[in-house]
PDB file of N, CA and C in Angstrom:
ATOM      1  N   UNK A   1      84.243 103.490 112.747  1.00  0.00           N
ATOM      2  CA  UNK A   1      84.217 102.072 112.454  1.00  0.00           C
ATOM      3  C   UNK A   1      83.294 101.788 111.262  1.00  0.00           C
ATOM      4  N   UNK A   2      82.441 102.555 110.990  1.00  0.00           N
ATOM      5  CA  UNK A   2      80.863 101.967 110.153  1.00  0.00           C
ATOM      6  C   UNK A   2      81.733 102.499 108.902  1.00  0.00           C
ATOM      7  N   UNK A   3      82.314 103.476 108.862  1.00  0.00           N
ATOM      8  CA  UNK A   3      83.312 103.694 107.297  1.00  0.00           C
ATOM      9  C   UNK A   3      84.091 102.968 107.062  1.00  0.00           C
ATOM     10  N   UNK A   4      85.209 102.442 108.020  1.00  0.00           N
ATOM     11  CA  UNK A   4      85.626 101.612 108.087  1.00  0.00           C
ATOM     12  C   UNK A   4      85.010  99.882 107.401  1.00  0.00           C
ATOM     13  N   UNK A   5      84.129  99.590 107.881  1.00  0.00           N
ATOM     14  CA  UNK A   5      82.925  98.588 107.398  1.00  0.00           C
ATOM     15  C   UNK A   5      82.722  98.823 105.764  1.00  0.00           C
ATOM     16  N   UNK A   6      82.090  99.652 105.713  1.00  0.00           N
ATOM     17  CA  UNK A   6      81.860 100.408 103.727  1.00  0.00           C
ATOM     18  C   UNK A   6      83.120 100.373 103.430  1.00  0.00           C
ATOM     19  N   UNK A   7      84.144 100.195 103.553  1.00  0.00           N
ATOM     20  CA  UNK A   7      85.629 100.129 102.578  1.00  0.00           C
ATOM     21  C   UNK A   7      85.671  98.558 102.513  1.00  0.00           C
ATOM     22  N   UNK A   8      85.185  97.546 103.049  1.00  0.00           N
ATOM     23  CA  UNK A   8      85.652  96.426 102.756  1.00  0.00           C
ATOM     24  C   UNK A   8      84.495  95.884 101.880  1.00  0.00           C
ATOM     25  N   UNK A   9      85.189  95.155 101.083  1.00  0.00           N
ATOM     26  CA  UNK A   9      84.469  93.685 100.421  1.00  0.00           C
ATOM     27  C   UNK A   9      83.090  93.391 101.145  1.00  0.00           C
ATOM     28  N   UNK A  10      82.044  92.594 100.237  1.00  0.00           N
ATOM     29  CA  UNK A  10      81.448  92.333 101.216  1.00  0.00           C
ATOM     30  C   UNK A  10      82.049  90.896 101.370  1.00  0.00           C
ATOM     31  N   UNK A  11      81.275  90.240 102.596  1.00  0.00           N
ATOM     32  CA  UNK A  11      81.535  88.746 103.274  1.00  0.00           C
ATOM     33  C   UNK A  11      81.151  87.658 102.020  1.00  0.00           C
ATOM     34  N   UNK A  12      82.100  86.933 101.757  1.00  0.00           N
ATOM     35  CA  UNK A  12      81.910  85.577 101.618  1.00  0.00           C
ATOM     36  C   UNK A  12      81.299  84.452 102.538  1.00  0.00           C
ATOM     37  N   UNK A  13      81.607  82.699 102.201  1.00  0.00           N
ATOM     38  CA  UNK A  13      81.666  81.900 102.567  1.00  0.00           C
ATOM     39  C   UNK A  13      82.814  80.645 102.343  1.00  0.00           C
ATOM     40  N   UNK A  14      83.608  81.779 101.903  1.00  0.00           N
ATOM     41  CA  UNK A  14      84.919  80.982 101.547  1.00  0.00           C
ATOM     42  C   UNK A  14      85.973  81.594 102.602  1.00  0.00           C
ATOM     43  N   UNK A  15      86.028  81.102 103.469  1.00  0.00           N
ATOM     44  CA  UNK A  15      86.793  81.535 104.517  1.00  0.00           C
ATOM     45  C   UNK A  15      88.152  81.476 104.364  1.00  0.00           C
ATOM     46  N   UNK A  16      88.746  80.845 103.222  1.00  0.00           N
ATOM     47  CA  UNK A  16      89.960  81.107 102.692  1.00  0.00           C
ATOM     48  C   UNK A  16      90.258  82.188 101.736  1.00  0.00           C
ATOM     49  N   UNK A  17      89.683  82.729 101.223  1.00  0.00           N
ATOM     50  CA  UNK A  17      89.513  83.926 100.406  1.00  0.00           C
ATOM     51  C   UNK A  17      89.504  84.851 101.410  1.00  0.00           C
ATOM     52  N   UNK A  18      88.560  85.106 102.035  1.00  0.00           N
ATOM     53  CA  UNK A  18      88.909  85.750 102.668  1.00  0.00           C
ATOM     54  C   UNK A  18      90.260  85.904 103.748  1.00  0.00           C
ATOM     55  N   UNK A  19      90.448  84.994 104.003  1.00  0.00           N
ATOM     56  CA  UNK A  19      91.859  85.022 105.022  1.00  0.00           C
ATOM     57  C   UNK A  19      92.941  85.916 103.920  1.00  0.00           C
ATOM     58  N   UNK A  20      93.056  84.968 102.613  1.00  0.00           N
ATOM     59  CA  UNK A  20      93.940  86.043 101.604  1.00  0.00           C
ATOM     60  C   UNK A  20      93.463  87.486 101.311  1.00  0.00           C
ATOM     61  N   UNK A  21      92.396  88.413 101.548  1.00  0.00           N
ATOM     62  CA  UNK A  21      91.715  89.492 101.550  1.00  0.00           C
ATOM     63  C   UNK A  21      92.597  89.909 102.561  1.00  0.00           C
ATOM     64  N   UNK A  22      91.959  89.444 103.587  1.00  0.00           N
ATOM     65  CA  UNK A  22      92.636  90.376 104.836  1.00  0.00           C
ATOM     66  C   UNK A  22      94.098  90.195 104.997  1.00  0.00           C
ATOM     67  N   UNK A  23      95.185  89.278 104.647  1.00  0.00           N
ATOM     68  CA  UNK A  23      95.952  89.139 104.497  1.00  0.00           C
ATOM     69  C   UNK A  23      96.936  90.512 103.714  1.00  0.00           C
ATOM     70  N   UNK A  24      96.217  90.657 102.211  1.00  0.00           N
ATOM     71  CA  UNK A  24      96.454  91.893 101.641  1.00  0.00           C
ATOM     72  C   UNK A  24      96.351  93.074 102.560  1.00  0.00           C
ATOM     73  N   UNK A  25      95.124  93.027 103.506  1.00  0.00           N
ATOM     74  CA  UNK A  25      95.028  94.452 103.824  1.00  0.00           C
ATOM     75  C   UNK A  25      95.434  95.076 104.699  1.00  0.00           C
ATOM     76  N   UNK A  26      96.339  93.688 105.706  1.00  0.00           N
ATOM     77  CA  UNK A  26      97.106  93.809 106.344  1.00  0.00           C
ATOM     78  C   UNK A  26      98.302  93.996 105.986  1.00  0.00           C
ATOM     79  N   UNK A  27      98.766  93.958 104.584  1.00  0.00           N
ATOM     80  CA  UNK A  27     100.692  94.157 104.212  1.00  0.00           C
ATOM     81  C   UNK A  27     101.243  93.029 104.233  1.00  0.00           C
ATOM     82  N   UNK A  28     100.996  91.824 105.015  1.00  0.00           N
ATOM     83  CA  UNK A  28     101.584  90.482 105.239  1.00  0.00           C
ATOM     84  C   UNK A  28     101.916  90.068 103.551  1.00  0.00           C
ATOM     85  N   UNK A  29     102.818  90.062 103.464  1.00  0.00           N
ATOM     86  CA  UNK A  29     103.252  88.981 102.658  1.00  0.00           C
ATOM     87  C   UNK A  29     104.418  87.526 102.762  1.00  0.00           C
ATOM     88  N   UNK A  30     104.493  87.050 101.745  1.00  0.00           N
ATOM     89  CA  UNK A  30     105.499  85.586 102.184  1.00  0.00           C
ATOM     90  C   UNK A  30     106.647  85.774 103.253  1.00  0.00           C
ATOM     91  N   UNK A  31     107.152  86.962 102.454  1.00  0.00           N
ATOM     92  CA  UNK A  31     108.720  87.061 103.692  1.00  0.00           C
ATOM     93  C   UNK A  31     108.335  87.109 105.373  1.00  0.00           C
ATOM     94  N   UNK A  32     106.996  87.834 105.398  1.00  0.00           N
ATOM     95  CA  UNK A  32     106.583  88.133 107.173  1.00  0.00           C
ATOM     96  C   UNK A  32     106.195  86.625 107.472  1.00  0.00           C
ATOM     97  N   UNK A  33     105.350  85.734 106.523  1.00  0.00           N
ATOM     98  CA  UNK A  33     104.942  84.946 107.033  1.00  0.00           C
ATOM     99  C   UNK A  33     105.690  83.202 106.991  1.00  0.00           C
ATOM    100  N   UNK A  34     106.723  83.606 107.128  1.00  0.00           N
ATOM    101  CA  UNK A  34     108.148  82.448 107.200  1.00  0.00           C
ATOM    102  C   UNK A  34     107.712  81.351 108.195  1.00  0.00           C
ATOM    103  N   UNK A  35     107.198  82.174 109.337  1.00  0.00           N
ATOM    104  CA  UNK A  35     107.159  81.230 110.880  1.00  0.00           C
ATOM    105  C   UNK A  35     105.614  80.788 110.160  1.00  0.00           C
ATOM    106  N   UNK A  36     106.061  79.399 111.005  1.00  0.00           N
ATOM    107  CA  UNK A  36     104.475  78.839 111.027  1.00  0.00           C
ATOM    108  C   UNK A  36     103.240  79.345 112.416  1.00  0.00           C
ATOM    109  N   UNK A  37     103.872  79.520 113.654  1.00  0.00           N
ATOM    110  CA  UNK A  37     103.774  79.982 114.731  1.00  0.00           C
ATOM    111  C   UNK A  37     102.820  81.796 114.119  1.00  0.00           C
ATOM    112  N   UNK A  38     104.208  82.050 112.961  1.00  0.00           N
ATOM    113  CA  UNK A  38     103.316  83.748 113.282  1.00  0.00           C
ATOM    114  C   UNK A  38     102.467  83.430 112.821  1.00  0.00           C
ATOM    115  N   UNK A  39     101.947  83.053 111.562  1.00  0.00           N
ATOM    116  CA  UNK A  39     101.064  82.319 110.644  1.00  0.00           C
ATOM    117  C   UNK A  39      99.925  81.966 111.230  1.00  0.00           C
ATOM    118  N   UNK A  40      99.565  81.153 112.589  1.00  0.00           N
ATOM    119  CA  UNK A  40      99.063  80.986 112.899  1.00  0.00           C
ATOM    120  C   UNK A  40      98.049  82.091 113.786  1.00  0.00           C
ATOM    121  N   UNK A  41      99.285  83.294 114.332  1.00  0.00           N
ATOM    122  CA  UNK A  41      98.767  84.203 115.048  1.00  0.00           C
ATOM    123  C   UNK A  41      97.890  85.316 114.449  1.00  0.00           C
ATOM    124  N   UNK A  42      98.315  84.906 112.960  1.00  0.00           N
ATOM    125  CA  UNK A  42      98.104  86.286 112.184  1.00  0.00           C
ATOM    126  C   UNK A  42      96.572  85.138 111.429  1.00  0.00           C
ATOM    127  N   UNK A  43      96.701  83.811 112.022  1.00  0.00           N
ATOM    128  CA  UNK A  43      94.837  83.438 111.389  1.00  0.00           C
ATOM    129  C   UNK A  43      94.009  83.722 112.383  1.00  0.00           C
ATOM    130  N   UNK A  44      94.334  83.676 113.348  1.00  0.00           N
ATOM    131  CA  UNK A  44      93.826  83.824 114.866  1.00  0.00           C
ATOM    132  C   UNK A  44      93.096  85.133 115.111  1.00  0.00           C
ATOM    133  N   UNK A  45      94.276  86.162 114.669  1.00  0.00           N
ATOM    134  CA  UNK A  45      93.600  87.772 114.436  1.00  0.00           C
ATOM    135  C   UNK A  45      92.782  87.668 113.121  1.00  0.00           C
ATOM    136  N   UNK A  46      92.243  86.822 112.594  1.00  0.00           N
ATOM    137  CA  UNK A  46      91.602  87.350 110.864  1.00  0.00           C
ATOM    138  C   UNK A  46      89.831  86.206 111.654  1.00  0.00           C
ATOM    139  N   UNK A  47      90.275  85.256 112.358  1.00  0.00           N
ATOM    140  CA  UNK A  47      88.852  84.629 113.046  1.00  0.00           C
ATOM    141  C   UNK A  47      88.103  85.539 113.915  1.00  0.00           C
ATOM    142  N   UNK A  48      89.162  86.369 114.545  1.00  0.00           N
ATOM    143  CA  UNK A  48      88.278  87.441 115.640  1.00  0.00           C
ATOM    144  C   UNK A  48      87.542  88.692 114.503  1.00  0.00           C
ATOM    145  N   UNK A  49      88.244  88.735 113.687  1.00  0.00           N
ATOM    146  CA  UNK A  49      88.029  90.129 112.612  1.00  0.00           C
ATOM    147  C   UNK A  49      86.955  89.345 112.141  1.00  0.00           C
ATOM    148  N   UNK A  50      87.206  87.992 111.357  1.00  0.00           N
ATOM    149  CA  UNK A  50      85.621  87.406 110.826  1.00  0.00           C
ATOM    150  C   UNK A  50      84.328  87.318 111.141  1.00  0.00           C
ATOM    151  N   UNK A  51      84.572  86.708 112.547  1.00  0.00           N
ATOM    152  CA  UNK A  51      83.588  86.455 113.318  1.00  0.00           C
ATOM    153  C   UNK A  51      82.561  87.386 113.886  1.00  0.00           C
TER     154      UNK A  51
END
């Protein structure tokens, strides 16, 4: 996990930047994110990852 940790960015305070960060590093792009529903699930997993 702690290597894991050293490969990322460090933290902002722009919590929208970051959502598009992790967004990238997840593969998600426009076509996956059609539903508003997944959209939501996939901010849901990026608040637990933030937090």
């Amino acid at each position: 996990m702690k290597e894991r940790v050293e490969l990322l960015p460090p933290p902002t305070d722009n919590t929208m930047e970051e959502f598009e960060q992790y967004k990238v590093r997840m593969g998600y792009n426009q076509e996956k994110l059609k539903s508003v529903r997944y959209r939501m699930s996939v901010y849901d997993d990026f608040l637990k990852e933030y937090d």
